[in-house]
N, C-alpha and C. Protein backbone atom coordinates (compact mmCIF):
# COMPACT_ATOMS: atom_id res chain seq x y z
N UNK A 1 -7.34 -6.55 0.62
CA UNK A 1 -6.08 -6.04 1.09
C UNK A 1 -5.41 -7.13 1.92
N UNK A 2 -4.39 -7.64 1.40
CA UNK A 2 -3.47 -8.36 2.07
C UNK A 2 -2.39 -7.79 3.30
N UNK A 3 -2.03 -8.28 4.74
CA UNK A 3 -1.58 -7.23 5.36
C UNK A 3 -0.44 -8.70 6.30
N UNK A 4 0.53 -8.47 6.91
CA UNK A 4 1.18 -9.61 7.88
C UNK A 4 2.47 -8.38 8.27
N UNK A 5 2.89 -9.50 9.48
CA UNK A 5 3.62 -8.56 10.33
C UNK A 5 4.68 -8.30 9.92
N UNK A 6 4.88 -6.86 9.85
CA UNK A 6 6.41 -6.29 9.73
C UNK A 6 7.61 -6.78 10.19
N UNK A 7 8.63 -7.39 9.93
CA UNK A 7 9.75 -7.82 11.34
C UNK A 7 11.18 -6.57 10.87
N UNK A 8 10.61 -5.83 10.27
CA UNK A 8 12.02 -4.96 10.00
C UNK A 8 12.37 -5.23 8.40
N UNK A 9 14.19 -4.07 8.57
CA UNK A 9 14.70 -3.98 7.34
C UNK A 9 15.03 -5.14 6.97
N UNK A 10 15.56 -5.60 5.88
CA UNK A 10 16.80 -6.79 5.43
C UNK A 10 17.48 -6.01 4.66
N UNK A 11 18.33 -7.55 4.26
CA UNK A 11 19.83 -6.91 3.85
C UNK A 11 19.70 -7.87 2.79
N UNK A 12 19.86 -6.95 1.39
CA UNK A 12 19.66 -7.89 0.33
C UNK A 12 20.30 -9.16 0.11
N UNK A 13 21.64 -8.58 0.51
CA UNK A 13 23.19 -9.80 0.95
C UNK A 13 22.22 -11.04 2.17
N UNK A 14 21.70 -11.06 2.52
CA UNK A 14 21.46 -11.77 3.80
C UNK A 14 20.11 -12.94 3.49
N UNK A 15 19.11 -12.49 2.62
CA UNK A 15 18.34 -13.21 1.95
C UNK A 15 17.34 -12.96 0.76
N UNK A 16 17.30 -13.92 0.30
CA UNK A 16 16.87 -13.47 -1.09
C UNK A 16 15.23 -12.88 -1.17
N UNK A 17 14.92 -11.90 -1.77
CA UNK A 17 13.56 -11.48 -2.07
C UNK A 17 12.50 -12.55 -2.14
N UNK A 18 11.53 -12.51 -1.67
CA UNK A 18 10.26 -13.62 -2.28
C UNK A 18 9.87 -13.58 -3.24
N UNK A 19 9.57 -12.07 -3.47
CA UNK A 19 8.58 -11.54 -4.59
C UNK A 19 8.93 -10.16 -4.98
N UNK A 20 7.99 -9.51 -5.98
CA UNK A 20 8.18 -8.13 -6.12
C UNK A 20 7.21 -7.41 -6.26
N UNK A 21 6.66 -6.19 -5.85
CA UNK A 21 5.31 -5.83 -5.46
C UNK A 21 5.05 -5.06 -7.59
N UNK A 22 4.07 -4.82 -7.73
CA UNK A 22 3.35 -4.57 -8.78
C UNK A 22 4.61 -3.22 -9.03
N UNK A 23 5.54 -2.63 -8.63
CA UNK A 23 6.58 -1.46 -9.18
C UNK A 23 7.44 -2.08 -9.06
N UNK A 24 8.19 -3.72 -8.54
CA UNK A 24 9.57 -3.66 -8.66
C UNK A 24 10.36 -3.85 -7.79
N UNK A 25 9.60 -3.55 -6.64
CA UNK A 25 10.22 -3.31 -4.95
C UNK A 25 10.49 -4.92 -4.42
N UNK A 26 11.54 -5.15 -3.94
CA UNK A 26 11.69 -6.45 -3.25
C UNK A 26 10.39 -6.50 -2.01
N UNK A 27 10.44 -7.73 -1.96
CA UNK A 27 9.05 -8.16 -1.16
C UNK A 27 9.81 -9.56 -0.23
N UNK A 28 10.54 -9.71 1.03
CA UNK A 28 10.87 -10.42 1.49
C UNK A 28 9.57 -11.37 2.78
N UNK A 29 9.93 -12.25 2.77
CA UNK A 29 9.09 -12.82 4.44
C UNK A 29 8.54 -12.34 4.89
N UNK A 30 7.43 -12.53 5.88
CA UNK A 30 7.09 -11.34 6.96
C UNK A 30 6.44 -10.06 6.26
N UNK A 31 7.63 -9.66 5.45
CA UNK A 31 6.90 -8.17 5.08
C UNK A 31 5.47 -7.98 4.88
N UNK A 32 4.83 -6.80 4.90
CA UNK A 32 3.80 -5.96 4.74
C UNK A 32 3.33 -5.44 3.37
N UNK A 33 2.31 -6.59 2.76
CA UNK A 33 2.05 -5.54 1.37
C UNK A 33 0.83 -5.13 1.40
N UNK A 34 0.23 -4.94 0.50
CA UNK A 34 -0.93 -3.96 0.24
C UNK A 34 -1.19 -4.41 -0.99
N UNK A 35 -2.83 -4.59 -1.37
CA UNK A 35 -3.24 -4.77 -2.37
C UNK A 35 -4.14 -3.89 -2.66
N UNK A 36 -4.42 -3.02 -3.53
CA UNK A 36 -4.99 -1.87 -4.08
C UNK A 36 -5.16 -1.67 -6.06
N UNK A 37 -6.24 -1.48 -6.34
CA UNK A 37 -6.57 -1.07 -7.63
C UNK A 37 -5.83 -2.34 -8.15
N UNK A 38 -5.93 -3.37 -8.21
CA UNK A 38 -5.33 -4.59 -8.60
C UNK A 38 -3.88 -4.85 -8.60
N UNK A 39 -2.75 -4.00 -7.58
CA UNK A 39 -1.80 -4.18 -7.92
C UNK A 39 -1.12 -4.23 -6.06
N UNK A 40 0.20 -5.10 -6.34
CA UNK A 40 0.44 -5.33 -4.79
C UNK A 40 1.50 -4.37 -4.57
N UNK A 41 1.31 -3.30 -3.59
CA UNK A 41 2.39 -2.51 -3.56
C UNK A 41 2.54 -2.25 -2.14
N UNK A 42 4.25 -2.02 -1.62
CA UNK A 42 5.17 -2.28 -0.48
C UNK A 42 4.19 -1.19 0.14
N UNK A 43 4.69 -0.74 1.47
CA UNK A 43 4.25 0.17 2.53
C UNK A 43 4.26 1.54 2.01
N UNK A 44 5.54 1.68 1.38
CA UNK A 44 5.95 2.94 1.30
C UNK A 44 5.19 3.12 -0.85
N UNK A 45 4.85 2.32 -1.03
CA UNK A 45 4.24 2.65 -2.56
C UNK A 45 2.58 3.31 -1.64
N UNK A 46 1.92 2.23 -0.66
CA UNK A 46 1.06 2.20 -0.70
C UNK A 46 0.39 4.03 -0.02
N UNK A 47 1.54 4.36 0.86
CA UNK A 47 1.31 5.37 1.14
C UNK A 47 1.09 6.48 0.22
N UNK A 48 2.46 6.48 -0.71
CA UNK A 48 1.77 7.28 -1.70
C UNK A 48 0.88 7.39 -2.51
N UNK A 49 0.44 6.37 -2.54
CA UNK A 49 -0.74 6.18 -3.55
C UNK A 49 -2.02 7.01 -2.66
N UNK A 50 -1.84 6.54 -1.18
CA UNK A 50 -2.99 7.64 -0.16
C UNK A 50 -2.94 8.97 -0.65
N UNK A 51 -1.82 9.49 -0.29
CA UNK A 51 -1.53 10.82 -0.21
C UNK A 51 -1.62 11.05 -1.27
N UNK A 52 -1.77 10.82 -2.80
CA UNK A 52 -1.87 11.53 -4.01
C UNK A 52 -3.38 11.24 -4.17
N UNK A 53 -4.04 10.26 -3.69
CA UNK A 53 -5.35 10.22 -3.84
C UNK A 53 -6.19 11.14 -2.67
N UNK A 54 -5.65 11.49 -1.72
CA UNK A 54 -5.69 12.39 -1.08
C UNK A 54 -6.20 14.05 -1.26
N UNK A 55 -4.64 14.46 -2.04
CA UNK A 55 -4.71 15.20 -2.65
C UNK A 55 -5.51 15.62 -3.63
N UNK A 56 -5.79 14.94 -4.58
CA UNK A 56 -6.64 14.74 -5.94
C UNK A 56 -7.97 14.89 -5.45
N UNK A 57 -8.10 13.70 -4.88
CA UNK A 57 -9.42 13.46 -5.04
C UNK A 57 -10.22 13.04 -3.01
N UNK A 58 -9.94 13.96 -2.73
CA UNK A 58 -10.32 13.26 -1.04
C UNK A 58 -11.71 12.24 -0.74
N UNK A 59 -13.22 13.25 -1.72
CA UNK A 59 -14.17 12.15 -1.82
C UNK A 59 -14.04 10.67 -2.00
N UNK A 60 -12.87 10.66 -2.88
CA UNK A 60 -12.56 8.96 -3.89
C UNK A 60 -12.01 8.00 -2.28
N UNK A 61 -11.19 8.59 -1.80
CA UNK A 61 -10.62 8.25 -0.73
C UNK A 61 -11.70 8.25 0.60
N UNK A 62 -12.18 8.95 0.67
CA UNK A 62 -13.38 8.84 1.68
C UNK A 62 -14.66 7.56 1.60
N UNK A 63 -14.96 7.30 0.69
CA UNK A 63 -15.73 6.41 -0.23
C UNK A 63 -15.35 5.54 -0.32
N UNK A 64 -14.03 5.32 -0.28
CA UNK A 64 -13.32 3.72 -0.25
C UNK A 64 -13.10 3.56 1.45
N UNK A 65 -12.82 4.53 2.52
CA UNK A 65 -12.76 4.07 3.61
C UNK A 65 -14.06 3.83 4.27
N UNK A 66 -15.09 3.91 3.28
CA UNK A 66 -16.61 3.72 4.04
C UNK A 66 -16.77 4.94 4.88
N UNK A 67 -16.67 5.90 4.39
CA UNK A 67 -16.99 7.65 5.64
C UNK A 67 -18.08 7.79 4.74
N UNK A 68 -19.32 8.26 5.43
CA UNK A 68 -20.44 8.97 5.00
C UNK A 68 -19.98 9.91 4.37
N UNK A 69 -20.64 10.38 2.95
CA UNK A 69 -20.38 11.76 1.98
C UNK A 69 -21.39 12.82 2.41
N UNK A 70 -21.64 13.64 2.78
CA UNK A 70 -22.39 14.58 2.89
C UNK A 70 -22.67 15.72 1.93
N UNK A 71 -23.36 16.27 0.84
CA UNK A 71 -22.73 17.46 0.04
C UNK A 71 -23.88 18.44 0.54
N UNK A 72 -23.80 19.81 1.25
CA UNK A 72 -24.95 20.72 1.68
C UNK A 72 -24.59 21.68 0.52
N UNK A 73 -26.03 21.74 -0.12
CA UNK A 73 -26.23 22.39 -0.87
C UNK A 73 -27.45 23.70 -0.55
């Protein structure tokens, strides 16, 4: 996971994109990406990708943050 400091919005008019994250999203300086399941996606991709893996699947997500699984049977 790739991570660097946020400095805020830009203004597309004001400077040009660096890059573009694995959907498309401008990726300027500074900004904050995220690397996940082989693909680099902005703040706001990366969140959703939590929250639907979340949803789905919470073990999958637990397991990748290193939390002990417990199942009492």
């Amino acid at each position: 996971m790739t991570t660097r400091v946020h400095t805020g919005l830009h203004d597309r008019n004001d400077e040009e994109a660096v890059t573009r994250d694995s959907f498309g999203h401008e990726i300027y300086l500074d900004d904050v990406t995220f690397e996940c399941t082989g693909k680099v996606m902005c703040p706001e991709c990366f969140q959703a990708y939590l929250d639907e893996l979340y949803r789905t699947s919470p073990w999958l997500l637990a397991d990748a943050l290193g939390f002990e699984i417990v199942r009492h049977v």
